[in-house]
Protein backbone atom coordinates (compact mmCIF):
# COMPACT_ATOMS: atom_id res chain seq x y z
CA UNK A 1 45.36 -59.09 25.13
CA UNK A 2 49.13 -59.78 26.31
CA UNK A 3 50.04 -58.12 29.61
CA UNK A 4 53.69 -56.63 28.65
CA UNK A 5 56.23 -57.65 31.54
CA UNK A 6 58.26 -54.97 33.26
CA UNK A 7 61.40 -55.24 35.05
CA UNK A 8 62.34 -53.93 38.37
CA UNK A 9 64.32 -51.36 36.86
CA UNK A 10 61.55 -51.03 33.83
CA UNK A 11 59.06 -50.05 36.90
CA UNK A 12 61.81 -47.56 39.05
CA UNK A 13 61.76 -45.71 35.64
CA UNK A 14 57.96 -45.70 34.74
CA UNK A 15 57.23 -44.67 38.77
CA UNK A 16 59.79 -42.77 39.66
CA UNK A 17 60.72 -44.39 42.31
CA UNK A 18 63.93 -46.97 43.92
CA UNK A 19 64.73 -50.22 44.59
CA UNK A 20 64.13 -49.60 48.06
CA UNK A 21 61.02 -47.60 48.24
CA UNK A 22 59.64 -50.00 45.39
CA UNK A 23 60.11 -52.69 48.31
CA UNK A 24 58.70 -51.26 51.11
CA UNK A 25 55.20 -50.32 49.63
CA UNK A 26 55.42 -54.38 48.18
CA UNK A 27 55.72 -54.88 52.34
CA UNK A 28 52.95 -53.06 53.26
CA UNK A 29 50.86 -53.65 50.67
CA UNK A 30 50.42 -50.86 48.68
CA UNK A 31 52.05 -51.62 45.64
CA UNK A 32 50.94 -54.69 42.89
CA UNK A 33 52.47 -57.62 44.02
CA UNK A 34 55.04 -59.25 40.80
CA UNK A 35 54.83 -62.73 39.49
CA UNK A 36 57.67 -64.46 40.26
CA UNK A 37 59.59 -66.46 37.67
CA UNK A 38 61.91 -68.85 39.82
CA UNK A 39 63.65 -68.12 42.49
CA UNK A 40 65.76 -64.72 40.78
CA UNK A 41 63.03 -63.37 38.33
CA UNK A 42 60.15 -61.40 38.96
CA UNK A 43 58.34 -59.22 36.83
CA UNK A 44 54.81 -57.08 37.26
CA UNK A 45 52.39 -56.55 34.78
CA UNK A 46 52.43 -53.32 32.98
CA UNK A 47 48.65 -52.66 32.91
CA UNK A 48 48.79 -52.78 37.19
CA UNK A 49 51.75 -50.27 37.19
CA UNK A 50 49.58 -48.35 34.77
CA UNK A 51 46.45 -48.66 37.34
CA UNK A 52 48.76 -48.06 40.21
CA UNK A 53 49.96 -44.55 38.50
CA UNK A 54 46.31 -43.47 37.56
CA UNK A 55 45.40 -44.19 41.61
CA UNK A 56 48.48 -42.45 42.81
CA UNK A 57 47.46 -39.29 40.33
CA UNK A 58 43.39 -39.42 41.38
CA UNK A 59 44.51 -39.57 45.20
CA UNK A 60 46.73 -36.81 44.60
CA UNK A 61 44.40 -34.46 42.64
CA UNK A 62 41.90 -35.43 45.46
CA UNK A 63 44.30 -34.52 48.16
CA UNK A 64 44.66 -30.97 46.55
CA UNK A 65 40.83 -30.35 45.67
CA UNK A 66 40.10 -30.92 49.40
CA UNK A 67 42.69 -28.85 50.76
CA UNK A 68 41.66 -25.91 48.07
CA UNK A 69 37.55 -26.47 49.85
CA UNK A 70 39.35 -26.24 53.43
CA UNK A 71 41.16 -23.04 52.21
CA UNK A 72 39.76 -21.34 49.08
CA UNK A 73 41.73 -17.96 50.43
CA UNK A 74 45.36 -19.65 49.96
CA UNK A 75 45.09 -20.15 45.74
């Protein structure tokens, strides 16, 4: 199977989020690292933004069934 290529501006668009953001999770190393193409080009494979969504969706869904077992009152 080809891995499809994405963008920069391909990924803002899929994740939601900037430039800027986008650079600063690259910098502390919680965002896939893109393969570079020369010195100007990068691009990151679609199937680790994909993964990267799915963990940012299970951490969140985690995040809210732990708070809901701290405080079953507040639903």
């Amino acid at each position: 199977m080809i891995d499809h290529m994405l963008t920069r501006r391909e990924v803002e668009s899929r994740i939601g989020l900037g430039r800027s953001s986008i650079y600063q999770r690259l910098k502390d190393g919680s965002f896939p690292q893109p393969v570079r193409y020369g010195s100007r080009t990068i691009r990151w494979k679609e199937s680790q933004i994909i993964a990267w969504l799915k963990e940012q969706e299970d951490a969140s869904a985690n995040h809210v069934n732990d708070r809901e077992r701290r405080n079953p009152d507040t639903n």
